[in-house]
PDB file of N, CA and C in Angstrom:
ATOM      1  N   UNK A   1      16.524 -47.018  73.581  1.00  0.00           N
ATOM      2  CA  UNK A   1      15.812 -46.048  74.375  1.00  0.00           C
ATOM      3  C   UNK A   1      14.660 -46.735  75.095  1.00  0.00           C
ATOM      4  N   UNK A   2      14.236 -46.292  76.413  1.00  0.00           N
ATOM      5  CA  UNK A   2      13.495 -46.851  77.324  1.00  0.00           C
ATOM      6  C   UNK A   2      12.052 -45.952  77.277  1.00  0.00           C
ATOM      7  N   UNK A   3      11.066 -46.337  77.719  1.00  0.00           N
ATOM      8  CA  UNK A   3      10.071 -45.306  77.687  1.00  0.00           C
ATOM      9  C   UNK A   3       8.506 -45.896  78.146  1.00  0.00           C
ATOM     10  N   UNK A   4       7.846 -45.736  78.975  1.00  0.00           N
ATOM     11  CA  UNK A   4       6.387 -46.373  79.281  1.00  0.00           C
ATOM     12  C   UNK A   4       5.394 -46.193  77.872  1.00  0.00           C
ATOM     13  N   UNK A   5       5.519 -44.722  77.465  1.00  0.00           N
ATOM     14  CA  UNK A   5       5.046 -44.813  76.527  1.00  0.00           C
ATOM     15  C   UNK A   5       5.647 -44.788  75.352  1.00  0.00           C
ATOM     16  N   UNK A   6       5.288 -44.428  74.118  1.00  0.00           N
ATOM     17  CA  UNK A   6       6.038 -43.769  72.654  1.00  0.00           C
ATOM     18  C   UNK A   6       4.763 -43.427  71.904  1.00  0.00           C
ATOM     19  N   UNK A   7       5.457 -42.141  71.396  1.00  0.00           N
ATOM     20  CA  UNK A   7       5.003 -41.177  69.942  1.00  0.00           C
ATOM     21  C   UNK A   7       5.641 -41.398  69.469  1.00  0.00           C
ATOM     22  N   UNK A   8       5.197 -41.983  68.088  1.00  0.00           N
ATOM     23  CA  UNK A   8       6.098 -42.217  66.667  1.00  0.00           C
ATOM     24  C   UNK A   8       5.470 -40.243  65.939  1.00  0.00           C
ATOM     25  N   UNK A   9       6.487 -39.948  66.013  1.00  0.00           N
ATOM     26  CA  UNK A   9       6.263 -38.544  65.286  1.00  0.00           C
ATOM     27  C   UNK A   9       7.027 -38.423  64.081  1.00  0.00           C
ATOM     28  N   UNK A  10       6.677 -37.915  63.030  1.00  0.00           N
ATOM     29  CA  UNK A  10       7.151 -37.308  61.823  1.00  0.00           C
ATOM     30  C   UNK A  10       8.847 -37.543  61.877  1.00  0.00           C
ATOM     31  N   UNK A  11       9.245 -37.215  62.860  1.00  0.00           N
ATOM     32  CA  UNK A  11      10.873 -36.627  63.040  1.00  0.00           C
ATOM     33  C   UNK A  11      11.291 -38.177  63.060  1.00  0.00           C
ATOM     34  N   UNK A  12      10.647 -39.062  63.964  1.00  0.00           N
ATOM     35  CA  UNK A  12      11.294 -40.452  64.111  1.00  0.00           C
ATOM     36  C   UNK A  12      10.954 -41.561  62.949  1.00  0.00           C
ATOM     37  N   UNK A  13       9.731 -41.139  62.170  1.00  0.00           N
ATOM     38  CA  UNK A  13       9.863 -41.721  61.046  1.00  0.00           C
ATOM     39  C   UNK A  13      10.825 -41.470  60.113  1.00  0.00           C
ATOM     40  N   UNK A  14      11.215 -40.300  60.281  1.00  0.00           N
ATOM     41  CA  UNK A  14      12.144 -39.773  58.997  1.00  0.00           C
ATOM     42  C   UNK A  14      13.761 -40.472  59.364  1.00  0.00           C
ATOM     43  N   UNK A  15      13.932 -40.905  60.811  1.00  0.00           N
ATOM     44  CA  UNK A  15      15.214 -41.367  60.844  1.00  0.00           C
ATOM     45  C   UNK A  15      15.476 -42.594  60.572  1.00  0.00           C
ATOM     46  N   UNK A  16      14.099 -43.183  60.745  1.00  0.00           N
ATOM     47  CA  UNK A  16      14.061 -44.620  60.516  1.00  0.00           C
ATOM     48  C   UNK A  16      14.349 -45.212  59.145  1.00  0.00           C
ATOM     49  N   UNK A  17      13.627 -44.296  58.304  1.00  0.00           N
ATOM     50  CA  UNK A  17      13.470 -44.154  56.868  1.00  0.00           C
ATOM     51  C   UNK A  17      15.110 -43.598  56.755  1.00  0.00           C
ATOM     52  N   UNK A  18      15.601 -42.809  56.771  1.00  0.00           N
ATOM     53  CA  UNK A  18      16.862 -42.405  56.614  1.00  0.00           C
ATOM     54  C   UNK A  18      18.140 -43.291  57.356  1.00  0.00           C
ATOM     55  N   UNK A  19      17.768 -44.357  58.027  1.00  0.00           N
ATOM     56  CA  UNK A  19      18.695 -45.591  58.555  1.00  0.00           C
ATOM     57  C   UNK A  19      18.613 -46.634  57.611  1.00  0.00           C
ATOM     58  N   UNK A  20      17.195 -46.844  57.075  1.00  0.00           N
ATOM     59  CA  UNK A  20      17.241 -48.010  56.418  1.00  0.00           C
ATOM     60  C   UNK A  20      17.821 -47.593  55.089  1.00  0.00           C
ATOM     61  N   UNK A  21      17.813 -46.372  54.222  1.00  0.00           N
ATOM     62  CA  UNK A  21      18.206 -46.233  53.337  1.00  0.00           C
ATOM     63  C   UNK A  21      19.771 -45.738  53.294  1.00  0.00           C
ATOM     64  N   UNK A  22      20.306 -45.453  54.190  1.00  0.00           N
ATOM     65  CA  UNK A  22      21.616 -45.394  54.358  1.00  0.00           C
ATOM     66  C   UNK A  22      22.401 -46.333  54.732  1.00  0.00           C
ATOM     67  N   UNK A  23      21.643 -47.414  55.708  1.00  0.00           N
ATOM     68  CA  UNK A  23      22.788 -48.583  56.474  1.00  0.00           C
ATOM     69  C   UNK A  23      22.593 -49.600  55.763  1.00  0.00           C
ATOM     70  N   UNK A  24      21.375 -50.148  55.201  1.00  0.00           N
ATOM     71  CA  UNK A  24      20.506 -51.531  54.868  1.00  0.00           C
ATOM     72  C   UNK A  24      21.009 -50.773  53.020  1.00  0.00           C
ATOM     73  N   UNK A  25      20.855 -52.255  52.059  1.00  0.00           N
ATOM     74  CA  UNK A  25      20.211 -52.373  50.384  1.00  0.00           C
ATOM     75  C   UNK A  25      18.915 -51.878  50.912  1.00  0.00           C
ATOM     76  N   UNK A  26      17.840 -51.470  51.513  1.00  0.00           N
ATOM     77  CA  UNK A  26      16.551 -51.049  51.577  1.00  0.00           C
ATOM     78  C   UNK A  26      16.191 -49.616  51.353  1.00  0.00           C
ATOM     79  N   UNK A  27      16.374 -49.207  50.291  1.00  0.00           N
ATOM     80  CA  UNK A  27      16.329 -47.288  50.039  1.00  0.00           C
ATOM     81  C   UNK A  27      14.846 -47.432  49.756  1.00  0.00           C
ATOM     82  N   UNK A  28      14.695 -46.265  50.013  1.00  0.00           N
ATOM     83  CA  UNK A  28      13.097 -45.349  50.631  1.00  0.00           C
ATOM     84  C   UNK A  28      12.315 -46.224  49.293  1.00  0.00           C
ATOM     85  N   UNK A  29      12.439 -45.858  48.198  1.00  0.00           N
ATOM     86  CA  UNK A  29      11.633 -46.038  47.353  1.00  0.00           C
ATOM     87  C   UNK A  29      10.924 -47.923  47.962  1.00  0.00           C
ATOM     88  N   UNK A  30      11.495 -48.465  48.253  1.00  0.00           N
ATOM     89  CA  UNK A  30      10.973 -49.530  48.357  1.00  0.00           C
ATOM     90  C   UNK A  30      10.160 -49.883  49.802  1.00  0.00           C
ATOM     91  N   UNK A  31      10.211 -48.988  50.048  1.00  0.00           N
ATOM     92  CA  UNK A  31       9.801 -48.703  51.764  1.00  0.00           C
ATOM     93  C   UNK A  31       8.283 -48.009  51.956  1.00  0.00           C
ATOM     94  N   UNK A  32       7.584 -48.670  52.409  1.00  0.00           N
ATOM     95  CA  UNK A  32       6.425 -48.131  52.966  1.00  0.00           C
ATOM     96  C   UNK A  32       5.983 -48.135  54.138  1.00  0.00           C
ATOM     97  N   UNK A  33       5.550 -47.368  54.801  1.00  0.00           N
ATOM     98  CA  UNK A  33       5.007 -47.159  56.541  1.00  0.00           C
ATOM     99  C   UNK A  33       3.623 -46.687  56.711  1.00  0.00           C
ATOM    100  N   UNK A  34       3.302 -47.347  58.140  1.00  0.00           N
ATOM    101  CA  UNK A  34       1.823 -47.051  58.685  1.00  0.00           C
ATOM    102  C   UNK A  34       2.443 -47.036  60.321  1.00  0.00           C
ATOM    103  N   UNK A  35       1.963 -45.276  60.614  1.00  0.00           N
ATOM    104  CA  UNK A  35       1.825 -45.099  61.828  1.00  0.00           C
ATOM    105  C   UNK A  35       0.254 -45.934  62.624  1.00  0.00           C
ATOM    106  N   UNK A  36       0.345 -46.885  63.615  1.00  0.00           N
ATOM    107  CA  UNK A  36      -0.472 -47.639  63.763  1.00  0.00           C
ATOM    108  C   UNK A  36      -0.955 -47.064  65.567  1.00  0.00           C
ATOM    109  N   UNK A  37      -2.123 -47.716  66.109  1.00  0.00           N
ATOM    110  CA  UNK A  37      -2.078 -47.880  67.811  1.00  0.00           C
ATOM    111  C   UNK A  37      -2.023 -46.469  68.109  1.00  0.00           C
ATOM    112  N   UNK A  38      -2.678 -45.675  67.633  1.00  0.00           N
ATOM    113  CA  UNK A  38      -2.350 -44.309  68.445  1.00  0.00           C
ATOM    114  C   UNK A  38      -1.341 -43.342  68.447  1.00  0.00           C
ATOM    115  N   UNK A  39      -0.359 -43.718  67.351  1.00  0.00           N
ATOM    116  CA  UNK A  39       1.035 -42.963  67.109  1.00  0.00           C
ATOM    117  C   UNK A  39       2.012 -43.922  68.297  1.00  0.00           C
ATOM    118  N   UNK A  40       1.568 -44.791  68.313  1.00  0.00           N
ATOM    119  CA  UNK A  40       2.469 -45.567  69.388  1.00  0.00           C
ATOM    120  C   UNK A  40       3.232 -46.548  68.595  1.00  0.00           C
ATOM    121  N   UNK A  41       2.877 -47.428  67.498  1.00  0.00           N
ATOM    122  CA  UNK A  41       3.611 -48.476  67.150  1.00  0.00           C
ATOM    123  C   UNK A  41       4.013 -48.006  65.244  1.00  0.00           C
ATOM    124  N   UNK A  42       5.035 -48.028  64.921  1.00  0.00           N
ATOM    125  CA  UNK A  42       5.412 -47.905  63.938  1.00  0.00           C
ATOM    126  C   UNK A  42       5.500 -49.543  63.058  1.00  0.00           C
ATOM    127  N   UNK A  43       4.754 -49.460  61.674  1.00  0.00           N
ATOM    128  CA  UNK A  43       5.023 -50.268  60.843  1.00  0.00           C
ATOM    129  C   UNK A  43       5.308 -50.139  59.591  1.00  0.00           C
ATOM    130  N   UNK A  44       6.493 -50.711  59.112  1.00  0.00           N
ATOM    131  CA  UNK A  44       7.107 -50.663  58.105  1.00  0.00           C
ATOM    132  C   UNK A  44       6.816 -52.112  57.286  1.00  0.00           C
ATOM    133  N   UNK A  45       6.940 -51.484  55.661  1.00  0.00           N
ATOM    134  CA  UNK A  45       6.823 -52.811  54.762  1.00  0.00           C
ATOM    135  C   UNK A  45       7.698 -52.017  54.035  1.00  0.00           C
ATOM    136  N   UNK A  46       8.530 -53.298  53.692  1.00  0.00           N
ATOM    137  CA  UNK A  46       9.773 -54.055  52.434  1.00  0.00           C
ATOM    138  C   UNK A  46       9.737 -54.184  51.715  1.00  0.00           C
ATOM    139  N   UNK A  47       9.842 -54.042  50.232  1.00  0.00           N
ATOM    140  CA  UNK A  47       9.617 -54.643  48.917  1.00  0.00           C
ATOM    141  C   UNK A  47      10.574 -55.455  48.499  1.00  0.00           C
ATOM    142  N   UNK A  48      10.883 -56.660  49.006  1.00  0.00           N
ATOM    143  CA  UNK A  48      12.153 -57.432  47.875  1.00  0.00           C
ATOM    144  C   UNK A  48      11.745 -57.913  47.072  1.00  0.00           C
ATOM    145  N   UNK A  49      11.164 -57.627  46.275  1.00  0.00           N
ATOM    146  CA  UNK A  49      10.590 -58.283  44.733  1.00  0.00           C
ATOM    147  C   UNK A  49      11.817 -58.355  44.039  1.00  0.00           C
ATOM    148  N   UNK A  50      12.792 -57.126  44.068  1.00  0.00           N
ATOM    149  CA  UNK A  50      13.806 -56.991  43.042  1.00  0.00           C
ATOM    150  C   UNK A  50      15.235 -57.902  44.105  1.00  0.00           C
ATOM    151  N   UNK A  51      15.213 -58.290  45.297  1.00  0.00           N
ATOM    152  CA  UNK A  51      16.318 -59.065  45.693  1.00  0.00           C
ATOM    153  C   UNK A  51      16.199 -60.961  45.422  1.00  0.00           C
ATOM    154  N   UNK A  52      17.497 -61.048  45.169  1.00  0.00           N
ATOM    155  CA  UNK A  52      17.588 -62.959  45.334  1.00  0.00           C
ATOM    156  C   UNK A  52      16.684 -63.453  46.367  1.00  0.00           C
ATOM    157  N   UNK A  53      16.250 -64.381  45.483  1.00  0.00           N
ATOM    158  CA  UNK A  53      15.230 -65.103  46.813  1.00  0.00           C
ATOM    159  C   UNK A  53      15.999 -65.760  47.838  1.00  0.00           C
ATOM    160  N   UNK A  54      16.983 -65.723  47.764  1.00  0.00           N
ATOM    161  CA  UNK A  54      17.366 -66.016  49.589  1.00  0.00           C
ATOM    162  C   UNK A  54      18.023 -65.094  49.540  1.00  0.00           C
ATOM    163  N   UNK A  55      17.728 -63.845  49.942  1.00  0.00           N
ATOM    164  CA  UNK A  55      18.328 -62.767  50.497  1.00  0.00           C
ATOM    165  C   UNK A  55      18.982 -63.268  52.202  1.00  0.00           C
ATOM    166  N   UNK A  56      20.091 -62.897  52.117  1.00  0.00           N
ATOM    167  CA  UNK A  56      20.932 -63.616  53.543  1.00  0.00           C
ATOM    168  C   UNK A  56      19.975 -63.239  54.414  1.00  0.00           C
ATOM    169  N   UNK A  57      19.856 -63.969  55.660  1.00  0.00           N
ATOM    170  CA  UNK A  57      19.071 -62.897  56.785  1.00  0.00           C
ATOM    171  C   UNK A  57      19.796 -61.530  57.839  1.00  0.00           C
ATOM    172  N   UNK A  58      21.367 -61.906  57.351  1.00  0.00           N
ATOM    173  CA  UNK A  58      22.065 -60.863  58.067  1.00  0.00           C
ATOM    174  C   UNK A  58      21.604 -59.671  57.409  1.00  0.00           C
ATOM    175  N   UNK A  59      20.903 -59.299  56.143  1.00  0.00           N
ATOM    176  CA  UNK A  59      20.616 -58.276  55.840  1.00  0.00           C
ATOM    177  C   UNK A  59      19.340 -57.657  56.212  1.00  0.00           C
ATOM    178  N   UNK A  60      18.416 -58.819  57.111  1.00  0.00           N
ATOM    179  CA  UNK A  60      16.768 -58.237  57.728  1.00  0.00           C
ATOM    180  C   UNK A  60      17.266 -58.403  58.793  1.00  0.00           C
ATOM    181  N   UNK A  61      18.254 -58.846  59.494  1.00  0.00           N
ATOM    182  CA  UNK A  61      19.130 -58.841  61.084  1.00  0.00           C
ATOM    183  C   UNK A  61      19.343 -57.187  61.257  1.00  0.00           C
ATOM    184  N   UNK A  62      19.840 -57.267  60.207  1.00  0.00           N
ATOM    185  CA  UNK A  62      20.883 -55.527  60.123  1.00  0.00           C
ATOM    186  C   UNK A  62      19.847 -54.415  60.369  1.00  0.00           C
ATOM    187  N   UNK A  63      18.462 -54.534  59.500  1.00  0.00           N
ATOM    188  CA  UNK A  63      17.418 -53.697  59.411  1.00  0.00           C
ATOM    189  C   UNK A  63      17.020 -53.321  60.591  1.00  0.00           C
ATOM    190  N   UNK A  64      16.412 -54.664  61.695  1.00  0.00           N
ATOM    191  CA  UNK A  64      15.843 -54.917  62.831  1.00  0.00           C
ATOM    192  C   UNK A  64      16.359 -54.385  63.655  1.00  0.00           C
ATOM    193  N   UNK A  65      18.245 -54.372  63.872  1.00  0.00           N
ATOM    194  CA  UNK A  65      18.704 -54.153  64.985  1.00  0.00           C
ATOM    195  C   UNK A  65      18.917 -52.328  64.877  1.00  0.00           C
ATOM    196  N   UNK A  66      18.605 -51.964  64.061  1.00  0.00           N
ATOM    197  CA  UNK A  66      18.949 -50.245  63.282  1.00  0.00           C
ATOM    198  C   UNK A  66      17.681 -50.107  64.330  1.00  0.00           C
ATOM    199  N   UNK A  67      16.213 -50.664  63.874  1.00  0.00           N
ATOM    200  CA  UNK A  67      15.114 -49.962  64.304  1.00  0.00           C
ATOM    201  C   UNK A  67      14.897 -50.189  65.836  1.00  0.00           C
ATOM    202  N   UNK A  68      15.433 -51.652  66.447  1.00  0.00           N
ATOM    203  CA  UNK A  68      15.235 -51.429  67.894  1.00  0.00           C
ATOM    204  C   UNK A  68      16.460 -50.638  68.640  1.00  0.00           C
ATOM    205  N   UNK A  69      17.374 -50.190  67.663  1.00  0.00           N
ATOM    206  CA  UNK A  69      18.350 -49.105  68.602  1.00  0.00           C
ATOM    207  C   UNK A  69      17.535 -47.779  68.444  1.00  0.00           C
ATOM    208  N   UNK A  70      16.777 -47.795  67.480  1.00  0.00           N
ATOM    209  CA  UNK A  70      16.660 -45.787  67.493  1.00  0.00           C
ATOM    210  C   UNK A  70      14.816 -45.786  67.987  1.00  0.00           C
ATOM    211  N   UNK A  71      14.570 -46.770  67.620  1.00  0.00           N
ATOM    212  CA  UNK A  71      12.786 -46.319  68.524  1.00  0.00           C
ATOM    213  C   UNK A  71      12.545 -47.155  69.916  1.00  0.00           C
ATOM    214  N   UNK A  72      12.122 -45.799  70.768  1.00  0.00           N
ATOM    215  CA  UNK A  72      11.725 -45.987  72.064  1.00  0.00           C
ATOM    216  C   UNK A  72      10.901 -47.377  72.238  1.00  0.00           C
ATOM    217  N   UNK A  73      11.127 -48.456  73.736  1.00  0.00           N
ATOM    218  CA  UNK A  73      10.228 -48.941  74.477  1.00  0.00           C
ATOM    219  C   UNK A  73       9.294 -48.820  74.588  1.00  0.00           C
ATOM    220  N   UNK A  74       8.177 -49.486  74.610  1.00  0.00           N
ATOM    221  CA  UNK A  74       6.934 -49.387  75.175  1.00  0.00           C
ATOM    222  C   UNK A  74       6.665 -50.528  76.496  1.00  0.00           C
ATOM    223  N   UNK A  75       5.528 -50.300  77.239  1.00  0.00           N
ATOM    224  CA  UNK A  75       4.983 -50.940  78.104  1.00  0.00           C
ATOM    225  C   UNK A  75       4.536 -52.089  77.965  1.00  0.00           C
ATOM    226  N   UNK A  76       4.659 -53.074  77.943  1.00  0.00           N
ATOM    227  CA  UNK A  76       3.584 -54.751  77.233  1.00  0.00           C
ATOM    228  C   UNK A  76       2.966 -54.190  75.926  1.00  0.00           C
ATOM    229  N   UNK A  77       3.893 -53.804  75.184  1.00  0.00           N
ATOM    230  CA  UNK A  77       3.342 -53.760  73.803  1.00  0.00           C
ATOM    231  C   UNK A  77       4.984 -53.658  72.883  1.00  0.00           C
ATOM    232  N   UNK A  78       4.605 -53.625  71.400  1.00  0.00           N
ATOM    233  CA  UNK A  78       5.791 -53.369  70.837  1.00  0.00           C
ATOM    234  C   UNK A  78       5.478 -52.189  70.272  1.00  0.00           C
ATOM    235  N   UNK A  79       6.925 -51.307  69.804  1.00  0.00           N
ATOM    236  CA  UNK A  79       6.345 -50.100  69.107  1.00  0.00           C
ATOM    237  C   UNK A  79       6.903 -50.198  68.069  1.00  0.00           C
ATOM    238  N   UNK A  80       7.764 -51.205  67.109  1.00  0.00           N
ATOM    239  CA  UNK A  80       7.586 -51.279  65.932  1.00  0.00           C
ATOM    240  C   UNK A  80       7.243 -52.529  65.392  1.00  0.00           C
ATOM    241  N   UNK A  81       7.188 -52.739  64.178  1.00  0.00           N
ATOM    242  CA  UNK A  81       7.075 -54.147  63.432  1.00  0.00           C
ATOM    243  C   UNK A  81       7.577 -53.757  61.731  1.00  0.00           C
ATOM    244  N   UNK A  82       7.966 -54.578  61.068  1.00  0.00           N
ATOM    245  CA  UNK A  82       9.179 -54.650  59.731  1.00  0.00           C
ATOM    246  C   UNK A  82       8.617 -56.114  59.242  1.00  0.00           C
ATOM    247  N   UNK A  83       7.957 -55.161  58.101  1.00  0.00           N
ATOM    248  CA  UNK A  83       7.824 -56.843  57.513  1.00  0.00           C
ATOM    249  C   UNK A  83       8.433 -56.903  55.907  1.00  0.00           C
ATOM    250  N   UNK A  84       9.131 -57.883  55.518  1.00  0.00           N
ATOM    251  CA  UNK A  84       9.526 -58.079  54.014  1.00  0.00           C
ATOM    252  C   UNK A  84       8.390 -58.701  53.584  1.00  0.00           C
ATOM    253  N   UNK A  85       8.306 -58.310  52.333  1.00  0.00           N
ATOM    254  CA  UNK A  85       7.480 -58.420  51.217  1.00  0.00           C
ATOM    255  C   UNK A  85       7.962 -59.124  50.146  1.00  0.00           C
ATOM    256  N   UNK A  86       7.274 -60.382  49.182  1.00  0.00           N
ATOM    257  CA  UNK A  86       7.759 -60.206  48.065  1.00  0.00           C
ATOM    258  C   UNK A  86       6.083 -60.116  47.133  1.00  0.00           C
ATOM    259  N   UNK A  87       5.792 -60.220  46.041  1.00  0.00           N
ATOM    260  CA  UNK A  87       5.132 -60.051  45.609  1.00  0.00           C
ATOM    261  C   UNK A  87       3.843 -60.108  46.169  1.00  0.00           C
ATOM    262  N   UNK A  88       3.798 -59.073  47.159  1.00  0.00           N
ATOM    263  CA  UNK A  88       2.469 -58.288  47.748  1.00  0.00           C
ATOM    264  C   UNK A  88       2.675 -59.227  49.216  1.00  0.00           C
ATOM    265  N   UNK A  89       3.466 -60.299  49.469  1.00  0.00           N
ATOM    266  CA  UNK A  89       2.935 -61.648  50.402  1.00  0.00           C
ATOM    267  C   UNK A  89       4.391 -61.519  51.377  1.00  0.00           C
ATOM    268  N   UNK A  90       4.256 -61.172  52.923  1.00  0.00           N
ATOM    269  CA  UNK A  90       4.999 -61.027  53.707  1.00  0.00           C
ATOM    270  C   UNK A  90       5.651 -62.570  53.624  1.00  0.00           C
ATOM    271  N   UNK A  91       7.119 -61.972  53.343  1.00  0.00           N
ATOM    272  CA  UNK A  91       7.979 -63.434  53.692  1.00  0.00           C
ATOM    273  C   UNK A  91       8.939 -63.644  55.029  1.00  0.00           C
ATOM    274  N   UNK A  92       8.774 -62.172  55.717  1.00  0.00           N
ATOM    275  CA  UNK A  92      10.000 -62.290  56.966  1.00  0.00           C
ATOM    276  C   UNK A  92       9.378 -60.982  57.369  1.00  0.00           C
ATOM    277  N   UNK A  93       9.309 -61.118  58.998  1.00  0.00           N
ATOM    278  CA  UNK A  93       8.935 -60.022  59.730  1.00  0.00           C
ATOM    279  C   UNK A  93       9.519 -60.029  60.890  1.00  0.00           C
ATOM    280  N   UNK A  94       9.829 -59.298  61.478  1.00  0.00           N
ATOM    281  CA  UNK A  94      10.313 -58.292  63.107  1.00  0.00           C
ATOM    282  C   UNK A  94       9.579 -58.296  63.666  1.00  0.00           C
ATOM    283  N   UNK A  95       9.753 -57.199  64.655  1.00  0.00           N
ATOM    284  CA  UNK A  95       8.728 -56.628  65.741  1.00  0.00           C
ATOM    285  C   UNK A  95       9.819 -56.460  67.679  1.00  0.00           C
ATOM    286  N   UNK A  96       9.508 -55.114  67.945  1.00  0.00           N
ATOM    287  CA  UNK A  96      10.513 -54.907  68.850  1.00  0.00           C
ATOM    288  C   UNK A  96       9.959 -53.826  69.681  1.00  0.00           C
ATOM    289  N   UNK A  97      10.526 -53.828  70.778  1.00  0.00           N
ATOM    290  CA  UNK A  97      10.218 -52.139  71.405  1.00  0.00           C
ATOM    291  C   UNK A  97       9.175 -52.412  72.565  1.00  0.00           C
ATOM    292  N   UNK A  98       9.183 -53.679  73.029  1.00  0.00           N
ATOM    293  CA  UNK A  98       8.472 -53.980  74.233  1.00  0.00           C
ATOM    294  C   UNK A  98       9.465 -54.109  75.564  1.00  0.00           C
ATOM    295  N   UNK A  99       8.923 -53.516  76.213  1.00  0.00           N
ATOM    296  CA  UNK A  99       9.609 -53.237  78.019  1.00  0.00           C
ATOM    297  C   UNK A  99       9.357 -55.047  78.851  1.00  0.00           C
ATOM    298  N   UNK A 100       8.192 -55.430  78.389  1.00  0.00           N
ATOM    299  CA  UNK A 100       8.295 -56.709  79.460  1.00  0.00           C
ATOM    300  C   UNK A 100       8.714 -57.735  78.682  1.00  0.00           C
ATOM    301  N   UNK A 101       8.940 -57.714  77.454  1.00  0.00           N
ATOM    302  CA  UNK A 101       9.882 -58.972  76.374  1.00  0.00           C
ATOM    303  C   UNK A 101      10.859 -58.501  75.543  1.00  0.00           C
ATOM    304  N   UNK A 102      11.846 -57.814  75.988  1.00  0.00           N
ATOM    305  CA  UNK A 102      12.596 -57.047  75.068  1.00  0.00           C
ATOM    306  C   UNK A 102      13.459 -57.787  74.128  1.00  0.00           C
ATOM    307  N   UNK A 103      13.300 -58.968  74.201  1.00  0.00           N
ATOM    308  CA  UNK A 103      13.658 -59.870  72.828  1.00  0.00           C
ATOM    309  C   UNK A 103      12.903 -60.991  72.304  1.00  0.00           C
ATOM    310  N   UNK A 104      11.880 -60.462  72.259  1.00  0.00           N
ATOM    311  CA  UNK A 104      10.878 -61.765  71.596  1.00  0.00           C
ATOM    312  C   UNK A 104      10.587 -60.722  70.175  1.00  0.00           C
ATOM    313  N   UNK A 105      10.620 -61.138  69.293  1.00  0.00           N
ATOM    314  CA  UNK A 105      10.201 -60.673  67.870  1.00  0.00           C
ATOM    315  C   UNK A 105      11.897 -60.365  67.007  1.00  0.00           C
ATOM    316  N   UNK A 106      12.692 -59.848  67.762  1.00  0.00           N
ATOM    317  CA  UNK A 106      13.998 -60.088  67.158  1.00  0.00           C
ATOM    318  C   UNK A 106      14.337 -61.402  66.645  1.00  0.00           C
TER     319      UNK A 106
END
C-alpha cells in the first residue's frame, strides 16, 4: 500500500499482530509493540530467547515481507521497524514503508 502519510490505528496493529502469529513461529505472546512518530511508524519487538541461536533468516525474511505488504508507505520516512530480541539485546532488525527508498531496511 502507497500513502504520503500513515496512521498506525488499533485495527492495523491488530493485523499485524494477527499475521505474525498466524504466518511466522512468532505468536503474540512473544510480541511486543510501540506505536511511535505520531501514530505514523509502527514498532515491533521479538522475543527469541526460546528459538535456536541461528534461527534461519528465512524466518525474519518471512516476518518483514508480511509487514511491508500490509502497512502503508510513508513519505522519506519508514512506517515500520521489527526488531528480534534475544535476551533483552536486539540481534536482527527490519524497517520498511518508505516512498523515496522502498528497499533499504529489507
Amino acid at each position: 500500500m502507497i500513502s504520503k502519510s500513515v496512521t498506525i490505528t488499533p485495527e492495523l496493529v491488530s493485523q499485524a499482530l494477527h499475521l505474525l502469529d498466524t504466518e511466522t513461529p512468532f505468536k503474540k505472546e512473544l510480541v511486543s509493540y510501540e506505536i511511535q512518530d505520531d501514530f505514523e511508524l509502527l514498532f515491533i519487538k521479538i522475543s527469541i530467547d526460546n528459538f535456536p541461536e541461528v534461527e534461519p533468516a528465512s524466518t525474519f525474511r518471512h516476518a518483514r515481507l508480511l509487514l511491508n505488504e500490509l502497512i502503508p508507505s510513508r513519505s522519506n520516512d519508514y512506517s515500520w521497524m521489527i526488531a528480534f530480541t534475544r535476551a533483552g539485546k536486539v540481534v536482527d532488525s527490519y524497517f520498511g514503508g518508505n516512498l523515496a527508498s522502498p528497499n533499504s531496511g529489507l
